[in-house]
N, C-alpha and C. Protein backbone atom coordinates (compact mmCIF):
# COMPACT_ATOMS: atom_id res chain seq x y z
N UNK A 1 47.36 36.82 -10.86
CA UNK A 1 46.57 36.40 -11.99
C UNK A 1 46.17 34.92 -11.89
N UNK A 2 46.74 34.06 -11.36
CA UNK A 2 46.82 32.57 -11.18
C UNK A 2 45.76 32.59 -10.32
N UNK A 3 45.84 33.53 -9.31
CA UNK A 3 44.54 33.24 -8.05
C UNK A 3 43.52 33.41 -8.71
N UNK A 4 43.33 34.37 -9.55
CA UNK A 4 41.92 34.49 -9.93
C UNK A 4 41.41 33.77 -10.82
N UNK A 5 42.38 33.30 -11.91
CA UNK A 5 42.27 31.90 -12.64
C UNK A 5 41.09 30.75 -11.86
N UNK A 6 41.85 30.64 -10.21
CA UNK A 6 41.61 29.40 -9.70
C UNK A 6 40.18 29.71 -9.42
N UNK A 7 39.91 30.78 -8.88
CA UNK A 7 38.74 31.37 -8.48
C UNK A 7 38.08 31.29 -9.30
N UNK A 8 38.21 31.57 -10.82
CA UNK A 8 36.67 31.48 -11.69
C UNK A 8 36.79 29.93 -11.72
N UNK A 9 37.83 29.05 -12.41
CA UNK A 9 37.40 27.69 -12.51
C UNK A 9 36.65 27.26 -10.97
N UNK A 10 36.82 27.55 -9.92
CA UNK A 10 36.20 27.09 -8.62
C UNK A 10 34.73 27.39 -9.00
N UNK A 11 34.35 28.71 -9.00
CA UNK A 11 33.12 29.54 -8.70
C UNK A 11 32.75 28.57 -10.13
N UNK A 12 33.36 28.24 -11.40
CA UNK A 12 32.55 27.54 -12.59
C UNK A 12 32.10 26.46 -12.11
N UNK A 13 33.15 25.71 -11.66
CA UNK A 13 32.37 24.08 -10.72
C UNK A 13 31.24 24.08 -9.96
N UNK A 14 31.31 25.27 -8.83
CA UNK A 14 30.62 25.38 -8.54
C UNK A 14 29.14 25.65 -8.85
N UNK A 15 29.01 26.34 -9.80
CA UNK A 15 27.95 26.94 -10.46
C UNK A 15 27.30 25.26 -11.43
N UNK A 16 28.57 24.79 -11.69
CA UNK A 16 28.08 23.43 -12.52
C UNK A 16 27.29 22.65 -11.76
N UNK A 17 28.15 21.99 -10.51
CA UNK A 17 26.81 21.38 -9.13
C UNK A 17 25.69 21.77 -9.25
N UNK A 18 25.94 23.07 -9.02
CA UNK A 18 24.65 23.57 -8.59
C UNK A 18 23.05 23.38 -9.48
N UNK A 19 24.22 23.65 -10.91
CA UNK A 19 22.68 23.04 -11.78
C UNK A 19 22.45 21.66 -11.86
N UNK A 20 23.35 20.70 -11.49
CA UNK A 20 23.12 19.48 -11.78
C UNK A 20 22.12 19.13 -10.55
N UNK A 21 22.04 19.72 -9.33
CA UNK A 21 21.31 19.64 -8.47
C UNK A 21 20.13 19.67 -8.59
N UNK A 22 20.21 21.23 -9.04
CA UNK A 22 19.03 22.00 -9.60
C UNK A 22 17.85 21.00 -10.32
N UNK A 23 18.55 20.70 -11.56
CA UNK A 23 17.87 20.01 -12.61
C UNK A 23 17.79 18.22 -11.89
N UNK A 24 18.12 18.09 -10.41
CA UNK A 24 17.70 16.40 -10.17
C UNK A 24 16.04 16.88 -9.21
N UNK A 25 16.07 17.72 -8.51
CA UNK A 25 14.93 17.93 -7.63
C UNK A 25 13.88 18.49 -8.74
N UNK A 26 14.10 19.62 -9.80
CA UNK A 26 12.93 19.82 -11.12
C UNK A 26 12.41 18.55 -11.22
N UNK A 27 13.47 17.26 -11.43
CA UNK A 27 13.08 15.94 -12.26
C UNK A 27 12.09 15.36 -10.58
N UNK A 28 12.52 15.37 -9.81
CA UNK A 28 12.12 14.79 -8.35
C UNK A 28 10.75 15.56 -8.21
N UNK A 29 10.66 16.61 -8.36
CA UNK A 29 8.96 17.17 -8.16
C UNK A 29 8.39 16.85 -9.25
N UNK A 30 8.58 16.54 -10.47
CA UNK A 30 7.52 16.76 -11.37
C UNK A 30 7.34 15.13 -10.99
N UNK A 31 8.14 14.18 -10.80
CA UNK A 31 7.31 12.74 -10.72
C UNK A 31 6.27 12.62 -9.48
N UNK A 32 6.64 13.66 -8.59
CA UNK A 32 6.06 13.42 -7.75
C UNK A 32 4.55 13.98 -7.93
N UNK A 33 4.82 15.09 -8.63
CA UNK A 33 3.50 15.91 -8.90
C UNK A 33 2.88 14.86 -10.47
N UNK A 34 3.17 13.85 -11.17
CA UNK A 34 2.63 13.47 -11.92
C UNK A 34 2.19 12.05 -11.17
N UNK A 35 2.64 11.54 -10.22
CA UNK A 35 2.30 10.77 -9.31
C UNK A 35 0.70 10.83 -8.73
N UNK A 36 0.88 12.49 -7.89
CA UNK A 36 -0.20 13.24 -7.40
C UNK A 36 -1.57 12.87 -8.18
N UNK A 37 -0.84 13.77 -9.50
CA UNK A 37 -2.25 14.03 -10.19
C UNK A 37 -2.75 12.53 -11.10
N UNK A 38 -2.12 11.48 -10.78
CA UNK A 38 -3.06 9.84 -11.40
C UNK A 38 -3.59 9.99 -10.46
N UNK A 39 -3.59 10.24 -9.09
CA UNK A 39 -4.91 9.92 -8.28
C UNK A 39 -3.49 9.03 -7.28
N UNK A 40 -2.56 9.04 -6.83
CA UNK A 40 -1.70 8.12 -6.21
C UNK A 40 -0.66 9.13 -5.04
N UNK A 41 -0.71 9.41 -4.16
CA UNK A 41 -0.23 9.93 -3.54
C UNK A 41 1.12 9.61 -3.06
N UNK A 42 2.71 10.04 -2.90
CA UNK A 42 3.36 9.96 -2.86
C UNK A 42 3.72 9.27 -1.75
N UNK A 43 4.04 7.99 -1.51
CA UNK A 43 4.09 6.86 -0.59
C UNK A 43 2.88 6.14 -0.25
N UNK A 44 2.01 6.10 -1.48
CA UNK A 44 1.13 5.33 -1.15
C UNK A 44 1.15 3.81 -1.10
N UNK A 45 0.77 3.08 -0.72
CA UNK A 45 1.01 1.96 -0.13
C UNK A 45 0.94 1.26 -1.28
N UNK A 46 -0.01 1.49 -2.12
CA UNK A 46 -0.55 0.44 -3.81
C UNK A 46 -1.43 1.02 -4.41
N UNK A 47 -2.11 -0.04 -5.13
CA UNK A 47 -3.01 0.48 -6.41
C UNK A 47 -3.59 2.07 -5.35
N UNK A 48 -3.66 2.81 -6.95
CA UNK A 48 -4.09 4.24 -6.35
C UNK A 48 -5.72 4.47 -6.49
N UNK A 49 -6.36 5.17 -5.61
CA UNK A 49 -7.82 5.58 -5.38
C UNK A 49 -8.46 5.64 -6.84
N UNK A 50 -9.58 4.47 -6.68
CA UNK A 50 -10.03 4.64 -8.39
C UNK A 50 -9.78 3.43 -9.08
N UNK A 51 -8.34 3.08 -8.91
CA UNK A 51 -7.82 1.86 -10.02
C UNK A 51 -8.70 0.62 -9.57
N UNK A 52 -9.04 0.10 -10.64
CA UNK A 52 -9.51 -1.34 -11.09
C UNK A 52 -8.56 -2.26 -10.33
N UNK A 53 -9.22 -2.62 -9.14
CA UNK A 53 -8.71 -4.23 -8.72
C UNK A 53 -8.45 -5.41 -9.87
N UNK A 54 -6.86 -5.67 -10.56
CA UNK A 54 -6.60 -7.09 -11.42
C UNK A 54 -7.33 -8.19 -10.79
N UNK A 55 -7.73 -8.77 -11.96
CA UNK A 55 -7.86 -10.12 -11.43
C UNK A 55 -7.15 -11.17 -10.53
N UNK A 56 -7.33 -12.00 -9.90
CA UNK A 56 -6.55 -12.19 -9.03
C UNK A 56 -7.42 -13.61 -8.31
N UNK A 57 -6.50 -14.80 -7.55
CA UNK A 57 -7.47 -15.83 -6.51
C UNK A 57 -6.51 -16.22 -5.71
N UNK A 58 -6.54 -16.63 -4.83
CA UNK A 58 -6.18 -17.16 -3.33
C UNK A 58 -7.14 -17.75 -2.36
N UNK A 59 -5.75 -18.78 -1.82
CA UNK A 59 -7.06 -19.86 -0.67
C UNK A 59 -6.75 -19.13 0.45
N UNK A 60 -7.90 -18.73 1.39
CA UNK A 60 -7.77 -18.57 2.91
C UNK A 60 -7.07 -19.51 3.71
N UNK A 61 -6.64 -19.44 4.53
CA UNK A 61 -6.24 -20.42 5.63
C UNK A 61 -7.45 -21.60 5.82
N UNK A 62 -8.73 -21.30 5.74
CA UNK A 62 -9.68 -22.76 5.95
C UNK A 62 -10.17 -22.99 4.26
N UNK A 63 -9.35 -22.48 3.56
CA UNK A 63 -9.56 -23.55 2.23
C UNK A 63 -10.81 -23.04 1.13
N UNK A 64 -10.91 -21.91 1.67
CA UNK A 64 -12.11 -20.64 0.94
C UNK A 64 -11.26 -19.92 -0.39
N UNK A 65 -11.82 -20.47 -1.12
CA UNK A 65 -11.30 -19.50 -2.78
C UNK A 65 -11.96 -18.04 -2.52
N UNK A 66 -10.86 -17.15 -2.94
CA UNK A 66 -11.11 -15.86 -3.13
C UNK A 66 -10.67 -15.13 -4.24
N UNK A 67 -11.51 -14.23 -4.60
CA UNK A 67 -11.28 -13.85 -6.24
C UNK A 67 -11.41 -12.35 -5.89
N UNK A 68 -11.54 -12.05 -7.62
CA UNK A 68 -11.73 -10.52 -7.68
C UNK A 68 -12.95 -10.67 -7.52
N UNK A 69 -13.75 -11.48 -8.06
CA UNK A 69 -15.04 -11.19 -7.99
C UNK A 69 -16.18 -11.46 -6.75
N UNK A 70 -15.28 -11.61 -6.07
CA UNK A 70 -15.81 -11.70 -4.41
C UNK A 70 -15.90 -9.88 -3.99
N UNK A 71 -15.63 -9.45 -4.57
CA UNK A 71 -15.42 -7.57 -4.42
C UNK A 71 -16.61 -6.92 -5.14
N UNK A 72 -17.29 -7.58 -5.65
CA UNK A 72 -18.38 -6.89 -6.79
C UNK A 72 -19.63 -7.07 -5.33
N UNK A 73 -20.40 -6.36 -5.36
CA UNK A 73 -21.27 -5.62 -4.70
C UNK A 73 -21.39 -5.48 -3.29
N UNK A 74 -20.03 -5.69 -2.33
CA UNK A 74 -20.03 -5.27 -1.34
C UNK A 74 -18.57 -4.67 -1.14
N UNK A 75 -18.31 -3.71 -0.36
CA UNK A 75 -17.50 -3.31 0.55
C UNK A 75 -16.20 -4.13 1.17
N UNK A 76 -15.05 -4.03 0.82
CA UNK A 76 -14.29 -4.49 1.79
C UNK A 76 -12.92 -3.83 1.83
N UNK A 77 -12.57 -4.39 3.36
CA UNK A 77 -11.61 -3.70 3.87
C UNK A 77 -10.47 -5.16 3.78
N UNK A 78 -9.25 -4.59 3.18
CA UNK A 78 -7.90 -5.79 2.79
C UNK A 78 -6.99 -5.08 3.36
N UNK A 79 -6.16 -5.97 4.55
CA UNK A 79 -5.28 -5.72 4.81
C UNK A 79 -4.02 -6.63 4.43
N UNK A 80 -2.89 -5.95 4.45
CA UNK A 80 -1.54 -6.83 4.18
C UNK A 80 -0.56 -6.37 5.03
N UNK A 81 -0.18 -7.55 5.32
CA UNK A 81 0.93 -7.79 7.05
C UNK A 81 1.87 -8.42 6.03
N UNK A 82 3.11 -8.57 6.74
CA UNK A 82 4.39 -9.54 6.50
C UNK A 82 5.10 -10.30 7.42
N UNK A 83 4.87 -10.95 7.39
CA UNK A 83 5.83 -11.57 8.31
C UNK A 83 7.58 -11.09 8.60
N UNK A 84 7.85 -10.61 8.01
CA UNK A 84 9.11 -10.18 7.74
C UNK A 84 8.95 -8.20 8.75
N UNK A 85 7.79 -7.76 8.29
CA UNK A 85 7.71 -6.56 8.90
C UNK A 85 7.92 -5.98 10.52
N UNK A 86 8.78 -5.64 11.01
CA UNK A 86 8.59 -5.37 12.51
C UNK A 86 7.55 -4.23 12.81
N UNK A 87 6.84 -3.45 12.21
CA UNK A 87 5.10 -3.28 12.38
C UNK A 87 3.94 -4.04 12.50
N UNK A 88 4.13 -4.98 11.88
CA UNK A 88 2.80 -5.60 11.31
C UNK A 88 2.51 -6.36 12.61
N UNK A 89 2.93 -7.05 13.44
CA UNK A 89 2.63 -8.09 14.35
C UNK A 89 2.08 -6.44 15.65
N UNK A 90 2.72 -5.68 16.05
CA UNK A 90 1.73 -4.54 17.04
C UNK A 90 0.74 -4.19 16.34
N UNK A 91 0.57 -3.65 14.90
CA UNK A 91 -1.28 -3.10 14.61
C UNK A 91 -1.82 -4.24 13.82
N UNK A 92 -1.69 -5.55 14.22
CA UNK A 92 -2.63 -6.30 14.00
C UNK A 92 -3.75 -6.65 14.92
N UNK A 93 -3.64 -6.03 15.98
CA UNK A 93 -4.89 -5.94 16.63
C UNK A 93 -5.78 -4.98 16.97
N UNK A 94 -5.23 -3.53 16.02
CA UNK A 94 -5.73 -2.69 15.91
C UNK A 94 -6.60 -2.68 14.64
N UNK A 95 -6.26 -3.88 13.78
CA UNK A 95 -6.57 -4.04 12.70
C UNK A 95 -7.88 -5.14 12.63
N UNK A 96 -7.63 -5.61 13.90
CA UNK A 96 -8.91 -6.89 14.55
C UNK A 96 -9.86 -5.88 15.07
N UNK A 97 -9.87 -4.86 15.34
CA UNK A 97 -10.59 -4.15 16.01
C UNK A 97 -11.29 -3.48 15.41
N UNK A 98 -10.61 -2.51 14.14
CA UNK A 98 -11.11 -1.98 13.22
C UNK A 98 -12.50 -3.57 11.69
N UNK A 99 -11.79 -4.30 12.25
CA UNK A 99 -12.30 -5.25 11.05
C UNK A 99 -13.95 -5.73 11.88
N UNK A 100 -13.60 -5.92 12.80
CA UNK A 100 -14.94 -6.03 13.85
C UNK A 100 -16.41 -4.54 13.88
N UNK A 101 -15.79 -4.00 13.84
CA UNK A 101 -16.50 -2.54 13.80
C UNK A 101 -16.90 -2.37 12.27
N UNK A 102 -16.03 -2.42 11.62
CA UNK A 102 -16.34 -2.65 9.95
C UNK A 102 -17.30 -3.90 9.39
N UNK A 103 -17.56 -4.81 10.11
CA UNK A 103 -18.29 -6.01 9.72
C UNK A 103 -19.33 -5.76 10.85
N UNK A 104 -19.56 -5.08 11.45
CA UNK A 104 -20.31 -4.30 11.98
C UNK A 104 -21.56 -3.48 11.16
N UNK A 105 -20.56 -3.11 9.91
CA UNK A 105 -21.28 -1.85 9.22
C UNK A 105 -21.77 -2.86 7.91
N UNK A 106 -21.59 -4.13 7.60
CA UNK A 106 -21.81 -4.94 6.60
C UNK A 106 -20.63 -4.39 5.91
N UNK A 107 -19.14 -4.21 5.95
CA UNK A 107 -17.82 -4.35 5.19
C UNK A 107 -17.60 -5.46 5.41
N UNK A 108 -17.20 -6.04 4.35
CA UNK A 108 -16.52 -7.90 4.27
C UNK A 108 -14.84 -7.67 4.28
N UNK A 109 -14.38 -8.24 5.55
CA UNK A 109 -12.83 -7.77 5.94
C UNK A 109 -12.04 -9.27 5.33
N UNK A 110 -10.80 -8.89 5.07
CA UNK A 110 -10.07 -9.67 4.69
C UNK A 110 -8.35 -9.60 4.66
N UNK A 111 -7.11 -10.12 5.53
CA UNK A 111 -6.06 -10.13 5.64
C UNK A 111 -5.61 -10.88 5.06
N UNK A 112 -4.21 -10.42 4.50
CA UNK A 112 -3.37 -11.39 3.41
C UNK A 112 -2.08 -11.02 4.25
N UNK A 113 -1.37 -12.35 4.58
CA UNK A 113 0.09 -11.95 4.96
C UNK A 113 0.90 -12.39 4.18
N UNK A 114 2.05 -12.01 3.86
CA UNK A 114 2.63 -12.12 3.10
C UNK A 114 4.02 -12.72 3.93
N UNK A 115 4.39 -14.06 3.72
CA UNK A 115 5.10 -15.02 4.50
C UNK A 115 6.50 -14.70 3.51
N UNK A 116 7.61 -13.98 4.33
CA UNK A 116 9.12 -14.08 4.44
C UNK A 116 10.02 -15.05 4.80
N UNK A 117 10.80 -15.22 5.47
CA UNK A 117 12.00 -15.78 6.32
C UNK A 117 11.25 -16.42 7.47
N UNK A 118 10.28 -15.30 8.25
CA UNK A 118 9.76 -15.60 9.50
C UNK A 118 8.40 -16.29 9.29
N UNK A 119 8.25 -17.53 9.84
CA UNK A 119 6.80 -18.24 10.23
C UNK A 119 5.50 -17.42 9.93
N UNK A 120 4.38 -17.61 9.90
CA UNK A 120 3.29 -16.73 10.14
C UNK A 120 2.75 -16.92 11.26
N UNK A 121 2.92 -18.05 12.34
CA UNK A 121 2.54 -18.06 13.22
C UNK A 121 1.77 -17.29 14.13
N UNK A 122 2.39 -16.19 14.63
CA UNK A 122 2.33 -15.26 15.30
C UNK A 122 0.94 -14.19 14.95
N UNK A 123 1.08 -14.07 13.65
CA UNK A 123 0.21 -12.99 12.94
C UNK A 123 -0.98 -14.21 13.24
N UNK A 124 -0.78 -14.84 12.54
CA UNK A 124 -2.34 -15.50 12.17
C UNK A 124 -2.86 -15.52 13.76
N UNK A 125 -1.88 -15.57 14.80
CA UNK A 125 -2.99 -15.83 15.90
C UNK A 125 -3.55 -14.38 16.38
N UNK A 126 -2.38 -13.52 16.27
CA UNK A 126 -3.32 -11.88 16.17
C UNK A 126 -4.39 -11.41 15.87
N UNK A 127 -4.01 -11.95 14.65
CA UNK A 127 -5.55 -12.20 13.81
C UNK A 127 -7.08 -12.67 13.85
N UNK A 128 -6.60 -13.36 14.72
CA UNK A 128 -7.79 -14.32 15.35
C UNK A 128 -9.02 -14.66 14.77
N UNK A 129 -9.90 -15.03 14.68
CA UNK A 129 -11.07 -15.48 13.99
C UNK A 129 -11.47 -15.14 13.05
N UNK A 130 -11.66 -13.75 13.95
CA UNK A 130 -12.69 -12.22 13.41
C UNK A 130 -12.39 -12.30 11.86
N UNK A 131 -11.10 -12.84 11.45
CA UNK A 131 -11.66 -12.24 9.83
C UNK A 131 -10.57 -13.27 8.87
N UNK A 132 -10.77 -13.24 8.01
CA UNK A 132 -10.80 -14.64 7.02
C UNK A 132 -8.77 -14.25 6.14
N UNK A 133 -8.48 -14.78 5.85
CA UNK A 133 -6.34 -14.63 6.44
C UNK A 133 -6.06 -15.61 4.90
N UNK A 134 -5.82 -14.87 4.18
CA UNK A 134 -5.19 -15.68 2.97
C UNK A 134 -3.51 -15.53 3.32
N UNK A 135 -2.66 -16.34 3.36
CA UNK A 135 -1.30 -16.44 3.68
C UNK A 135 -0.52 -17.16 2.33
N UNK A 136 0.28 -16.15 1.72
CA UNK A 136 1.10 -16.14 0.22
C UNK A 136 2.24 -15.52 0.73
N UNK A 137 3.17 -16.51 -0.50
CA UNK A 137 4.63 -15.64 -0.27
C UNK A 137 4.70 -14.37 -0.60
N UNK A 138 6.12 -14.43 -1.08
CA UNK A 138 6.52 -13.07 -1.53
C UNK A 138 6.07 -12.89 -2.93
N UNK A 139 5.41 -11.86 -3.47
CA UNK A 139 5.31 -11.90 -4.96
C UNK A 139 3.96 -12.76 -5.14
N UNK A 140 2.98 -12.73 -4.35
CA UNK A 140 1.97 -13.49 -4.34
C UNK A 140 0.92 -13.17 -5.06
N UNK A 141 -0.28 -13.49 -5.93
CA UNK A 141 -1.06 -13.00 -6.30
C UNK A 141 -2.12 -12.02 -5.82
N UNK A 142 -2.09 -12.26 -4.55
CA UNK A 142 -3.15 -11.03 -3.78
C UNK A 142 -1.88 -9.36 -4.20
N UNK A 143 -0.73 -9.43 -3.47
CA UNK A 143 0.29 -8.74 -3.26
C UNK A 143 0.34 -8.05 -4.31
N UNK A 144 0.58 -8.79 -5.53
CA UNK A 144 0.78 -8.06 -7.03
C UNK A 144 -0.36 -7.91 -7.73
N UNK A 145 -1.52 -8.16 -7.22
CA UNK A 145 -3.14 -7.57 -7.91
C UNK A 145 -3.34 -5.92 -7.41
N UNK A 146 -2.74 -6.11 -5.88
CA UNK A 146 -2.67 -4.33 -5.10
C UNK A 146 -1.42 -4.02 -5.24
N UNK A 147 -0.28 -4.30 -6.00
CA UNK A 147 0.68 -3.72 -5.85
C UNK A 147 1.12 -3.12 -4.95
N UNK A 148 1.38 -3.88 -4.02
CA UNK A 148 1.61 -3.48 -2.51
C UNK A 148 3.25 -2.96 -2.76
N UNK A 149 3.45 -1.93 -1.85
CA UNK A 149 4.65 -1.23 -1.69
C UNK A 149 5.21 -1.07 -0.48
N UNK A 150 4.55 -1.35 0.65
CA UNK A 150 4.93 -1.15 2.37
C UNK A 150 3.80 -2.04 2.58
N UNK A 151 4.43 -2.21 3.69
CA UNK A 151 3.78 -3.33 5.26
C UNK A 151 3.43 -2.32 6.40
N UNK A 152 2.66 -2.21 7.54
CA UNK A 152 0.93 -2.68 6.52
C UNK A 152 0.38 -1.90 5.84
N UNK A 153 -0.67 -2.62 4.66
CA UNK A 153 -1.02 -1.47 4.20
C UNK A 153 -2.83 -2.09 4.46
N UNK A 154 -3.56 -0.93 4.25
CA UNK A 154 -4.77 -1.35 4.26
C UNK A 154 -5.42 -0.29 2.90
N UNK A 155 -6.28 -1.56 2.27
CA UNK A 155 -7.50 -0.78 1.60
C UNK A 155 -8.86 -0.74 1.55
N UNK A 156 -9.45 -0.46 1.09
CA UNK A 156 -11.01 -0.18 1.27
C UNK A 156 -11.73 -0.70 -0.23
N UNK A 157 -12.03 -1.47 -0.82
CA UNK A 157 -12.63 -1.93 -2.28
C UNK A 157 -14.30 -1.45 -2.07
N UNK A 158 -14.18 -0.88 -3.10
CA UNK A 158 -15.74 -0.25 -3.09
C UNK A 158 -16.86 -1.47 -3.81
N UNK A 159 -17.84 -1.81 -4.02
CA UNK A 159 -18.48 -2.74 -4.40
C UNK A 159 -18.27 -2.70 -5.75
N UNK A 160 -17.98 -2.22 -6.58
CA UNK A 160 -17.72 -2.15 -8.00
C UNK A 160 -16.91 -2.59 -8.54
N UNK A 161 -15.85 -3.24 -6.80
CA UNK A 161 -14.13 -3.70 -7.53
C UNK A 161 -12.96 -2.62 -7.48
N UNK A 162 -13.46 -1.47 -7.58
CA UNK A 162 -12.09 -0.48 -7.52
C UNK A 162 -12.13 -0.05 -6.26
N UNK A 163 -10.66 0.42 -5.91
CA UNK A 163 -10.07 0.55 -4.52
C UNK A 163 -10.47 2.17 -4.04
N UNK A 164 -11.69 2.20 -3.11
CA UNK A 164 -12.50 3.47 -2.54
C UNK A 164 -11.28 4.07 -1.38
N UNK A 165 -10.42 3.43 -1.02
CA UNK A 165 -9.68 4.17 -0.28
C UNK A 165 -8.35 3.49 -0.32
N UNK A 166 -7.23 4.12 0.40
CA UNK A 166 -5.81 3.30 1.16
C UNK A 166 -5.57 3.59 1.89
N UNK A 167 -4.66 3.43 2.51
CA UNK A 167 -3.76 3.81 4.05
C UNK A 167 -3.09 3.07 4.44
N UNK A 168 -1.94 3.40 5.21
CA UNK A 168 -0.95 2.96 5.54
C UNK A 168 -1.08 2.30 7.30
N UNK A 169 -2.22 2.87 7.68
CA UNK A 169 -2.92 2.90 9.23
C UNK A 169 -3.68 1.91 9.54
N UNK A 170 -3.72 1.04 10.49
CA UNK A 170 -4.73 -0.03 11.04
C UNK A 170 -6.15 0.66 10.76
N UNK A 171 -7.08 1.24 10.49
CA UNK A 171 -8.00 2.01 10.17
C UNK A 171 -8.85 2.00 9.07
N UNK A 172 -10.44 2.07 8.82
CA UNK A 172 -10.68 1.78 7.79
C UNK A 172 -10.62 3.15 6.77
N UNK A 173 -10.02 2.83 6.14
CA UNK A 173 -9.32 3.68 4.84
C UNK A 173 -10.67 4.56 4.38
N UNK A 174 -10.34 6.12 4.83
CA UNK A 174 -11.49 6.80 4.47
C UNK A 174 -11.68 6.62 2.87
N UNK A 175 -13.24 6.62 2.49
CA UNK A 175 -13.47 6.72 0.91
C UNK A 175 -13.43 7.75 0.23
N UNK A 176 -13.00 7.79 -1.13
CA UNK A 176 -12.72 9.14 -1.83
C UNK A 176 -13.44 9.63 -2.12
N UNK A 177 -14.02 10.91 -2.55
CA UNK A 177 -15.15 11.50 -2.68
C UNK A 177 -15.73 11.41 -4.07
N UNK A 178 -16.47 10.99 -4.55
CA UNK A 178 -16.94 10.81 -6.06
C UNK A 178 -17.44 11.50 -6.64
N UNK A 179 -17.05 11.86 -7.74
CA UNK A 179 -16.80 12.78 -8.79
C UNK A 179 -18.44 12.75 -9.20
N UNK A 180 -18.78 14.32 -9.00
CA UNK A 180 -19.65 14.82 -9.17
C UNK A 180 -20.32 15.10 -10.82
């Protein structure tokens, strides 16, 4: 009689886990699926497809003010590196490459690194000419206008100011399809 005692309290515990499990992954899909459906895809890098670029200014490396409103009627492609990132320094020249081809097409390119522990040195010379390098700490105003979440991330600003694409890829961030 004792064994079977032990056996239902076991098989009850057990059964208890199991819903507490149960009921953490219910809670784990629905954020993810309410994530989804703002338009923000689950590890997306920042602001989600659609959202209104915040206001926001920063100096380039040669002393060029940049705003939000440098985004109103053209195209551009923003990338963000870290200094701190062990990615960011290999597809930054995949990211020179892509920004060349894109200013190619009349897109106005623009990199923001975001300076850690480690120098920027390195990046900025990756970087090279080709395209205009605002360098802010951590928590910087470019950083927290895109709510950046991973290194690198790249976006695509449609001329209107809101963000036409993202990606996580040296690449110019395909645009979303507009609502018919």
């Amino acid at each position: 009689m004792a064994v079977l005692a032990a056996a239902v309290v076991l098989l009850g515990g057990l059964v208890l886990v199991n819903l507490l499990l149960t009921g953490a992954v219910i809670r784990k899909l629905r954020k993810i699926t309410k994530d989804s459906l703002a338009g923000r895809m689950p590890g997306s890098p920042g602001l989600a497809v659609g959202a209104e670029v915040p206001a926001f200014s920063a100096l380039t490396v040669t002393d060029t003010k940049v705003t939000t409103d440098d985004f109103a009627g053209e195209r551009t492609l923003v990338g963000f590196f870290s200094t701190d990132c062990p990615h960011c320094l290999p597809k930054a020249p995949a990211f020179v490459t892509t920004a060349r081809d894109a200013a190619a097409d009349g897109v106005r390119v623009l990199a923001v690194v975001v300076e850690g522990e480690k120098r920027p040195a390195e990046l900025l010379a990756a970087l090279t000419d080709d395209v205009s390098v605002v360098v802010e700490s951590e928590g910087g105003a470019m950083a927290d206008a895109f709510e950046i979440r991973a290194f690198p991330s790249f976006f695509l600003v449609g001329p209107d100011g809101t963000v036409a694409g993202s990606s996580l890829k040296p690449e110019l961030p395909a645009a979303a399809p507009s609502p018919a």
